[in-house]
Protein backbone atom coordinates (compact mmCIF):
# COMPACT_ATOMS: atom_id res chain seq x y z
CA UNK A 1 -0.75 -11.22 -15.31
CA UNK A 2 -2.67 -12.72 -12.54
CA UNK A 3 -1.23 -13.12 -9.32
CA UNK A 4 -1.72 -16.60 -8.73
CA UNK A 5 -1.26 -19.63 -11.68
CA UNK A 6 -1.82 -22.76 -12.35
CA UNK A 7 1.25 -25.44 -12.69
CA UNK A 8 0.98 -25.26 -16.56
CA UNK A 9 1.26 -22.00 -16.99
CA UNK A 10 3.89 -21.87 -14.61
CA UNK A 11 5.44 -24.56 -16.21
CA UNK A 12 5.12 -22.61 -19.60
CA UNK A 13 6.67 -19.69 -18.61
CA UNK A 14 9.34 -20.87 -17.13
CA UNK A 15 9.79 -23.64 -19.73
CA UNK A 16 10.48 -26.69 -17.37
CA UNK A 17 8.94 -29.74 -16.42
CA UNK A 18 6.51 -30.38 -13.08
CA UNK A 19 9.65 -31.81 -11.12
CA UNK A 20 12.16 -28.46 -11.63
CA UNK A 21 8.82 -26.56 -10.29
CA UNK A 22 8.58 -28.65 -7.41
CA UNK A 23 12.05 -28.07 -6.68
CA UNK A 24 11.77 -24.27 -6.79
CA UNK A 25 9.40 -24.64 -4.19
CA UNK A 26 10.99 -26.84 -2.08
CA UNK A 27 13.81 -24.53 -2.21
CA UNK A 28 11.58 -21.36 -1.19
CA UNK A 29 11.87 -19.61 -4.61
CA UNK A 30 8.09 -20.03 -5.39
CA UNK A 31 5.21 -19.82 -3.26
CA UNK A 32 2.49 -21.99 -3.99
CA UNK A 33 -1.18 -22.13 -2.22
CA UNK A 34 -4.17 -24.06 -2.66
CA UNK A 35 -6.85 -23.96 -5.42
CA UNK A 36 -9.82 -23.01 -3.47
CA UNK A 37 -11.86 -24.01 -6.42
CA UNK A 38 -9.99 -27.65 -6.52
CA UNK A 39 -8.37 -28.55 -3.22
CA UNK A 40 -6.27 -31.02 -4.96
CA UNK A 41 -4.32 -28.27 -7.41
CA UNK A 42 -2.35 -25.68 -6.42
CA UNK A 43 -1.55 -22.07 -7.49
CA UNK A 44 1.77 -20.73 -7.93
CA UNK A 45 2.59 -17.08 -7.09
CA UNK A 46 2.64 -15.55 -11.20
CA UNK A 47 5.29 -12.90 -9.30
CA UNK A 48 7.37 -15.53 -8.26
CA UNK A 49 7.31 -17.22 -11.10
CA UNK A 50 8.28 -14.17 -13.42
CA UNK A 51 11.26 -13.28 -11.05
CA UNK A 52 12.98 -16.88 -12.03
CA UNK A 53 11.97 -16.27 -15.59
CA UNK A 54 13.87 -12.96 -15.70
CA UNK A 55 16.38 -14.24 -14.03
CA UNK A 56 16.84 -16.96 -16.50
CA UNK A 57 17.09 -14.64 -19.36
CA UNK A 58 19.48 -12.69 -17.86
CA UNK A 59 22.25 -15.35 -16.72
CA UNK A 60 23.71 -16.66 -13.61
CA UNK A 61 25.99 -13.45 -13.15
CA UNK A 62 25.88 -11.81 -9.15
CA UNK A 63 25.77 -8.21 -9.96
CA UNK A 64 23.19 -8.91 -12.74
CA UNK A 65 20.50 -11.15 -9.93
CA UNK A 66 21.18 -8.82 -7.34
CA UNK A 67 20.14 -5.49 -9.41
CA UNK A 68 17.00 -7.33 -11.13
CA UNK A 69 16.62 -8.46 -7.11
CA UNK A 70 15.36 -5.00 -6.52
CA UNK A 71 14.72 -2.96 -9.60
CA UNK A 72 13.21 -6.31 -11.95
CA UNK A 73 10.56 -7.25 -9.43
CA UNK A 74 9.16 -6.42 -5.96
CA UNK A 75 12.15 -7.16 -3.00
CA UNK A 76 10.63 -10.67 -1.67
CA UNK A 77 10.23 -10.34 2.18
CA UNK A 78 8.09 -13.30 3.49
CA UNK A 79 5.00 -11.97 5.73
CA UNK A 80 1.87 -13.43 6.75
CA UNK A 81 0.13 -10.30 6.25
CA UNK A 82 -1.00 -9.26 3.06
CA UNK A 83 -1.36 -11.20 -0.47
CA UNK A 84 -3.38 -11.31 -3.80
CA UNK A 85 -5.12 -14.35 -4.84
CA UNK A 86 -7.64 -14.19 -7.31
CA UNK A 87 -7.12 -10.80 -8.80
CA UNK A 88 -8.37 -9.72 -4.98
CA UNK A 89 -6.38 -8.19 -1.88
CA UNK A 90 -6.09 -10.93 1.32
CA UNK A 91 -5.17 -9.78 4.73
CA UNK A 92 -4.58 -12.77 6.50
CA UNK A 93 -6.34 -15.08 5.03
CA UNK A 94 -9.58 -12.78 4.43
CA UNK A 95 -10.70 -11.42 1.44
CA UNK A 96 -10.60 -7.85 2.45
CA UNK A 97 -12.93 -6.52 -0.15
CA UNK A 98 -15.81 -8.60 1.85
CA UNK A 99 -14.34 -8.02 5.10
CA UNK A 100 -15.02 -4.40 4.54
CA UNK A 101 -18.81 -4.55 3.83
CA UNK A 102 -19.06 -4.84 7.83
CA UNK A 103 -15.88 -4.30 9.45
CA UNK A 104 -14.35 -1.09 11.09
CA UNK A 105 -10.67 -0.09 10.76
CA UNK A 106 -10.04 -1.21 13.97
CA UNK A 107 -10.95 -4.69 13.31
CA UNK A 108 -8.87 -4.58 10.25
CA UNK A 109 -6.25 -3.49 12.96
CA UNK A 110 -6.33 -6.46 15.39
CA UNK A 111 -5.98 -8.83 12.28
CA UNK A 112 -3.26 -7.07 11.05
CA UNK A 113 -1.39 -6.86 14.03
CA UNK A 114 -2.48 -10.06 15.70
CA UNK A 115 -3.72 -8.67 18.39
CA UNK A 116 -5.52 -10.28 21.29
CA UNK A 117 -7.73 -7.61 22.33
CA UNK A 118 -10.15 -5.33 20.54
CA UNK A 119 -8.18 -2.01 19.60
CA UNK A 120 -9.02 1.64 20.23
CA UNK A 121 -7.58 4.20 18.37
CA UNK A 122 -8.96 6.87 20.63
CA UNK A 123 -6.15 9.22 21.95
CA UNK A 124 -6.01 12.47 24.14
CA UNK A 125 -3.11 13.20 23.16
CA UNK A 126 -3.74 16.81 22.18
CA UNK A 127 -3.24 17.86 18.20
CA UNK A 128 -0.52 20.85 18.02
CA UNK A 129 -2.23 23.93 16.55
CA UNK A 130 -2.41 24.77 13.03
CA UNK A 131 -4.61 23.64 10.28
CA UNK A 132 -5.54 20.54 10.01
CA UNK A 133 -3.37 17.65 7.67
CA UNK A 134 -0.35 16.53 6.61
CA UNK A 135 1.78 19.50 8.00
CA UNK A 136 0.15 18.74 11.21
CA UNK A 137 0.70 14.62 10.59
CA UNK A 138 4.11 14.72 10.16
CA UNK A 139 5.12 17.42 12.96
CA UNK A 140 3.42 15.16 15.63
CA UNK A 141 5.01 12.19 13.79
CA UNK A 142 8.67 13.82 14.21
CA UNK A 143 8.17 15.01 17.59
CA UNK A 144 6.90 11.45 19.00
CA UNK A 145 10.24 9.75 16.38
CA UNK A 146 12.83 12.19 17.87
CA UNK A 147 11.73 11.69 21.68
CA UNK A 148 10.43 7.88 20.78
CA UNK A 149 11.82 4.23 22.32
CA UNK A 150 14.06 1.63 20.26
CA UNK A 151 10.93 -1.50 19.74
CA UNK A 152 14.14 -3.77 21.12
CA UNK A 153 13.13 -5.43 24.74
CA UNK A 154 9.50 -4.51 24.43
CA UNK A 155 6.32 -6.47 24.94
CA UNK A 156 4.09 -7.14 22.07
CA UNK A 157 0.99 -6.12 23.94
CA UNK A 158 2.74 -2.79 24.71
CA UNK A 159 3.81 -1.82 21.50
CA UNK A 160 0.19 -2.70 20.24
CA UNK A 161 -0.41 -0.02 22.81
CA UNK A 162 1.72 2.47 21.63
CA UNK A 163 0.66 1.48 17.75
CA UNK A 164 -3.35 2.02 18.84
CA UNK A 165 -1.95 5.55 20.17
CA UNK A 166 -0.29 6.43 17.08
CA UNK A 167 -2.94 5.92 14.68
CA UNK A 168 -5.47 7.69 16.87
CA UNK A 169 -3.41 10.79 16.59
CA UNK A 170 -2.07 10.58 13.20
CA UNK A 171 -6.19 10.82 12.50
CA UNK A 172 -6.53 13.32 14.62
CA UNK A 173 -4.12 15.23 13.31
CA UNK A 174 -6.13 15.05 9.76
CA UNK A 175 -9.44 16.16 11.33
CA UNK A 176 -10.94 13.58 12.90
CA UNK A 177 -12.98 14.99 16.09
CA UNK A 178 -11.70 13.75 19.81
CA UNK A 179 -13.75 11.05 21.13
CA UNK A 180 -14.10 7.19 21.67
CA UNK A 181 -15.55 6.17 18.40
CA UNK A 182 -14.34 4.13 15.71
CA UNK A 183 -12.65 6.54 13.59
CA UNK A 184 -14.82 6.96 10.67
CA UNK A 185 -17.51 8.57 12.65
CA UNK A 186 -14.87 10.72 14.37
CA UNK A 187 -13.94 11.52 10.28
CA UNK A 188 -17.50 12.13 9.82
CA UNK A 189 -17.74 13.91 12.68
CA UNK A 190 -14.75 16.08 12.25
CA UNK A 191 -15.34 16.98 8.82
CA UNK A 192 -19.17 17.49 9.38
CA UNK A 193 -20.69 14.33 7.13
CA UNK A 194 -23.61 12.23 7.69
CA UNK A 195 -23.84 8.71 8.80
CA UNK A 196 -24.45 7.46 5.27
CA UNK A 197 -20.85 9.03 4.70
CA UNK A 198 -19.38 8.34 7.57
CA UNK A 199 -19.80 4.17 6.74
CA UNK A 200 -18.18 4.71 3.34
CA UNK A 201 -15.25 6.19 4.87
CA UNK A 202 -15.50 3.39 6.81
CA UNK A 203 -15.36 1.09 3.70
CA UNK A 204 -12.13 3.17 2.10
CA UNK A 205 -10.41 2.46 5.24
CA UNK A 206 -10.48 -1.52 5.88
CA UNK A 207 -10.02 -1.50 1.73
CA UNK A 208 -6.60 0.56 2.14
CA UNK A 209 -5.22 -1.11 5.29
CA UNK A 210 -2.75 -2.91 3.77
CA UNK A 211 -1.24 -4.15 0.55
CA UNK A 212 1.34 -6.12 0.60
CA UNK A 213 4.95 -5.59 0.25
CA UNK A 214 4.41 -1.29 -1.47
CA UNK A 215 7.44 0.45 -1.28
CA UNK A 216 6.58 2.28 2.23
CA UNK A 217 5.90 -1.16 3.77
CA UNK A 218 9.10 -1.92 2.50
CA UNK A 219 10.73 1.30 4.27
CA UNK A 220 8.75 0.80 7.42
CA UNK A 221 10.40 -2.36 7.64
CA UNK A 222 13.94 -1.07 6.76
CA UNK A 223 13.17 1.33 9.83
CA UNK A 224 11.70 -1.66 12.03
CA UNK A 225 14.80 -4.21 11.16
CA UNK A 226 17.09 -0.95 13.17
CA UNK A 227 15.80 -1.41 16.31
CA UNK A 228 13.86 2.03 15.86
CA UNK A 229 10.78 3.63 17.36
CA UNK A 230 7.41 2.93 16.01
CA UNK A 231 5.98 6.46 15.28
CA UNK A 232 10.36 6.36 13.33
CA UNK A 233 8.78 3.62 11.43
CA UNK A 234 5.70 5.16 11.01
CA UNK A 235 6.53 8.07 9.84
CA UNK A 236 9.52 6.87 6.97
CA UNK A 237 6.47 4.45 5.88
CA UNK A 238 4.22 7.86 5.48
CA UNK A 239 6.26 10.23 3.97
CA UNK A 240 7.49 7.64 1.18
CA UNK A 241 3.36 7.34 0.94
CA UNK A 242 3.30 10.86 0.46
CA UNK A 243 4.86 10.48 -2.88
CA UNK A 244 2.13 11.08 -6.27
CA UNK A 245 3.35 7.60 -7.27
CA UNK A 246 1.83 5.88 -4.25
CA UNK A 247 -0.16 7.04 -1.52
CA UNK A 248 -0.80 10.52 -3.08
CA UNK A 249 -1.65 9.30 -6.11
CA UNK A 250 -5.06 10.74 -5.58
CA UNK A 251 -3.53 13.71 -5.33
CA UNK A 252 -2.90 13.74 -9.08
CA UNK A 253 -6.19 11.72 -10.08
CA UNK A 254 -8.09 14.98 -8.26
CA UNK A 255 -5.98 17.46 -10.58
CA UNK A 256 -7.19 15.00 -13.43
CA UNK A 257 -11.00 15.99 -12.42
CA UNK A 258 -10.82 19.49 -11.63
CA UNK A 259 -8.90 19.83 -15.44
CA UNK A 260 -12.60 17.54 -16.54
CA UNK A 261 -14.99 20.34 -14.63
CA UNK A 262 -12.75 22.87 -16.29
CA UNK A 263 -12.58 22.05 -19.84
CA UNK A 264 -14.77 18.73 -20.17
CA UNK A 265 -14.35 15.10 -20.06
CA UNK A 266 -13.90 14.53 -24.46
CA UNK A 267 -11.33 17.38 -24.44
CA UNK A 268 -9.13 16.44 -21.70
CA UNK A 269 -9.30 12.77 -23.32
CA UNK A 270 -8.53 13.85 -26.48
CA UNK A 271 -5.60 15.72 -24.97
CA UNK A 272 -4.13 12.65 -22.89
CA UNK A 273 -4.27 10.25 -25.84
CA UNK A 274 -3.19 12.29 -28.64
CA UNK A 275 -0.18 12.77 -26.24
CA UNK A 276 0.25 9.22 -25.65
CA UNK A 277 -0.57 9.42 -21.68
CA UNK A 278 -2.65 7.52 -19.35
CA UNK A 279 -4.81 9.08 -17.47
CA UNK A 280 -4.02 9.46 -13.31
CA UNK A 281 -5.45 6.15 -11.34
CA UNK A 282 -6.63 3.88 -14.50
CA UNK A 283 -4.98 0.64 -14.41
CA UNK A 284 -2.72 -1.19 -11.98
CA UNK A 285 -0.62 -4.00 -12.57
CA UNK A 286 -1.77 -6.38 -9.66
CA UNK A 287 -5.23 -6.34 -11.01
CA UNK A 288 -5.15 -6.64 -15.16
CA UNK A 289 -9.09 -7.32 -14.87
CA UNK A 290 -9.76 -4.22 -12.87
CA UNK A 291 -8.87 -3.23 -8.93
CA UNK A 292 -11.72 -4.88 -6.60
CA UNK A 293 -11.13 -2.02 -4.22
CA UNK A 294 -12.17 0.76 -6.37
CA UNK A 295 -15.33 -1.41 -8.32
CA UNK A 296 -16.59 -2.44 -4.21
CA UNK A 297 -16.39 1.48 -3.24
CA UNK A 298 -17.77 3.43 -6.19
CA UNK A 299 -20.68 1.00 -5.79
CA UNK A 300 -21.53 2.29 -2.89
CA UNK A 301 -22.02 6.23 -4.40
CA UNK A 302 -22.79 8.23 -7.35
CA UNK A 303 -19.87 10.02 -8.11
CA UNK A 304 -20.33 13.86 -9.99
CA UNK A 305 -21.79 13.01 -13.86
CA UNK A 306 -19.13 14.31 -15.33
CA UNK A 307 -16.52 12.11 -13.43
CA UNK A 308 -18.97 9.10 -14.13
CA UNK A 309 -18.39 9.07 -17.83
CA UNK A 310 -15.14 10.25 -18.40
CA UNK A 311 -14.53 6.95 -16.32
CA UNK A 312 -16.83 5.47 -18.69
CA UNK A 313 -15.16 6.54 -21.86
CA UNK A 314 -11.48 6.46 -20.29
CA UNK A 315 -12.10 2.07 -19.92
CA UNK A 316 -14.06 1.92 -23.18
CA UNK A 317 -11.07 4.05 -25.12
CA UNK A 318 -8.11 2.38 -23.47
CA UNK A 319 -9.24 -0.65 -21.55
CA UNK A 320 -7.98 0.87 -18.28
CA UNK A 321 -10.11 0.39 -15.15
CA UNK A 322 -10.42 2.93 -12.46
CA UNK A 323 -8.33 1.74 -9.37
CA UNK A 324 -8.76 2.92 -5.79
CA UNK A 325 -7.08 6.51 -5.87
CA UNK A 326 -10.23 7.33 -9.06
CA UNK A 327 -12.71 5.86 -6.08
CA UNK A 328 -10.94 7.88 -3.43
CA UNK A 329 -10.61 11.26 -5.08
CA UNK A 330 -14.57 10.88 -6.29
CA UNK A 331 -15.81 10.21 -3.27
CA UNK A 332 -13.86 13.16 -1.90
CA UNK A 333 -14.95 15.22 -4.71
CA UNK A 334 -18.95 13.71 -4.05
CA UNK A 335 -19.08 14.95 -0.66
CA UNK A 336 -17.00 17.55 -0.78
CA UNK A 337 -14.14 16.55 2.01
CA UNK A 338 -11.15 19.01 3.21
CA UNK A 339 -8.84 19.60 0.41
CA UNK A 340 -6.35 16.92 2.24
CA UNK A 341 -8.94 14.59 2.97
CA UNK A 342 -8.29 11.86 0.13
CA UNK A 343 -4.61 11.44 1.37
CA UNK A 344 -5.56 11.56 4.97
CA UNK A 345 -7.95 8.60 4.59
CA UNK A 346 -4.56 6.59 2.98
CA UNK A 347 -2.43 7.76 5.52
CA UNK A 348 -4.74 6.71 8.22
CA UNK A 349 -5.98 3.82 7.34
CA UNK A 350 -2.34 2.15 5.78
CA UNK A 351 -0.89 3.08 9.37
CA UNK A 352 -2.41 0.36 10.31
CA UNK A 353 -0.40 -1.58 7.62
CA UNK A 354 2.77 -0.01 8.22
CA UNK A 355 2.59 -0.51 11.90
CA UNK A 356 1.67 -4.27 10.91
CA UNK A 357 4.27 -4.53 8.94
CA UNK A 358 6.92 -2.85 11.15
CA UNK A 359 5.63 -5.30 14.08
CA UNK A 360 6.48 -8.19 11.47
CA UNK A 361 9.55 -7.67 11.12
CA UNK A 362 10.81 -7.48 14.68
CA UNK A 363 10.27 -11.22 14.77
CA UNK A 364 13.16 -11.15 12.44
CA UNK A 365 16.53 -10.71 13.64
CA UNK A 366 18.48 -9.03 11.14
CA UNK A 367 19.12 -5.43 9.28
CA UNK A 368 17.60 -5.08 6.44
CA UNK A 369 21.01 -3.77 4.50
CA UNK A 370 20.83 -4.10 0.35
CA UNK A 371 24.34 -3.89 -1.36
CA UNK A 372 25.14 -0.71 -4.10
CA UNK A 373 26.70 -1.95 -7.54
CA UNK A 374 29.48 0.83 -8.11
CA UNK A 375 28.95 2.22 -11.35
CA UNK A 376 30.75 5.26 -10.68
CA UNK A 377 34.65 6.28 -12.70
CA UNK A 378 37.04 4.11 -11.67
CA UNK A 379 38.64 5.03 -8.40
CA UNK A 380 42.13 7.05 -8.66
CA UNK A 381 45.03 4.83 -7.48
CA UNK A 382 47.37 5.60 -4.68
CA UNK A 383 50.71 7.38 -5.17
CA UNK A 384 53.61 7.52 -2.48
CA UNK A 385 55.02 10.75 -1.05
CA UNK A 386 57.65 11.09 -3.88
CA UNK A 387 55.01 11.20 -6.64
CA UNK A 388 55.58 7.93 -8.04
């Protein structure tokens, strides 16, 4: 399903007339934007619009809306950050698939967080010693969460500071060398790459920044609505990324290559569909036609052969599109980057989002506190002293 519709089809899957859609609107159960292609017709958010449809099929009950609330569709927080339109990611208002033919992280950063100045994500903050990546990520993460300040009180300038400071070591701490320069020459840098690499690194970044409501934007924001410290929001948004279902997920598409060097692109094909699997990173449900993120970045290299047409015969065998984590793991595998280096790109570049997001939701002033359904045995009932 696309992400945006028009009225009719709204109108068709919901099976009402014009007026009842109107009224969800009004009512701020469907978001609804402008045509770009027609200013005088609007779009209706196709999310939105299956949420009331499945919550039409399943009755008026409270326990039954508040469980498909969470577990039927994405948990609807409003933000100005971060949308699809199009079949194509938004930040702000920009298409960021353009936006990161040019820009650097750091621009992608003051949009994000509104900022009024440039930002710098230089820090001197010294990395603790070990080897280099997520071990070393998360340790500096902790230390600055346990010893950090509640975001309550604080100026929006200075927690941009403080944000600027965190993503400059949280880079750092996956190998980026010391030094003033946007970060994807310090990546470069640190991981000894040409300039030719260093600007698609810089392209992975902006295209990762940020999308949307993912399930560690969501915790960063459960963090953020406490009152606690950034680099506490930070790093719950992180290590949820860390998971293989979201920001590690090229984690598992890398596994999927080395099994193709190993044994062969037909064989390992053969293997996943005569098993009924779907291969790591093909396919995502926000972009049915194919994710603009990964078709924008593996345009820009020539991933190994071997990748390049079991990509090929993965799309024309199950209709599946590569989506970013296929882009992210080739180009890792292209250039041969540190081990960690796919993951430490995402983690980089979506603090920027997380931090975004967690700034967002200070403007709002309430817990974010979801209610459990008790499905457990029923609880035992009291008995007096004498056993009765």
């Amino acid at each position: 399903m696309a992400s945006w519709i028009s009225m009719n089809e709204a109108c068709n899957l919901l099976g009402v007339q014009p007026q009842t859609l109107y009224a969800y609107v009004s009512r701020g159960k469907l978001e609804v934007a402008p045509d770009p292609a027609d200013t005088r017709r609007r779009l209706y958010r196709a999310e939105d619009v299956a949420v009331l449809a499945k919550r039409k099929q399943a009755g008026r009950k409270r326990e039954t809306l508040a469980a498909n609330t969470l577990f039927g569709s994405e948990p609807s927080i409003p933000t100005a950050l971060c949308a699809f339109f199009r079949g194509r990611p938004y930040y702000r208002g920009r298409d960021a698939v353009a936006m990161a033919r040019t820009a650097t992280l750091e621009d992608a950063a003051q949009l994000l967080w509104g900022a009024e100045r440039a930002v710098d994500f230089a820090s001197s903050a010294p990395m603790r010693a070990g080897k280099p990546g997520r071990d070393a990520a998360f340790a500096a993460l902790a230390g600055l969460s346990a010893a950090g300040h509640s975001t309550a009180g604080r100026l929006t300038r200075v927690l941009h500071a403080e944000a600027q400071g965190l993503v400059g070591q949280v880079a750092t701490a996956f190998g980026a060398a010391p030094g003033d320069e946007p970060l994807h020459l310090r990546f470069a840098k640190g991981w000894k790459q040409p300039a030719r690499v260093a600007d698609l690194l810089r392209t992975a970044m902006v295209l990762l920044a940020d999308h949307e409501l993912t399930s560690s934007a969501f915790v960063a924001r459960i963090t953020a609505s406490t009152g606690a410290s950034l680099p506490a929001c930070l790093l719950a948004g992180l290590t949820t990324a860390s998971g293989p279902l979201h920001g590690d997920a090229s984690g598992r598409v890398r596994a999927l290559f080395s099994e193709v060097e190993r044994a062969g692109e037909d064989q390992v094909l053969a293997h996943y569909l005569a098993n009924g699997l779907s291969p790591a990173g093909f396919g995502h449900h926000l972009y049915p036609d194919g994710d603009p993120r990964a078709a924008a970045l593996l345009a820009l290299f020539d991933p190994p052969k071997a990748i390049v047409r079991f990509i090929a015969k993965v799309t024309k065998l199950t209709g599946l599109q590569p989506n970013v984590d296929v882009a992210l793991a080739a180009l890792a595998a292209h250039h041969r980057l540190p081990a960690d280096a796919a993951f430490g790109l995402f983690a980089t570049a979506r603090s920027v989002g997380l931090l975004a997001h967690s700034l967002e939701q200070l403007g709002v002033a309430q817990v974010i506190r979801p209610r459990g359904r008790y499905v457990g045995p029923v609880p035992e009932a009291e008995t007096d002293g004498a056993g009765r």
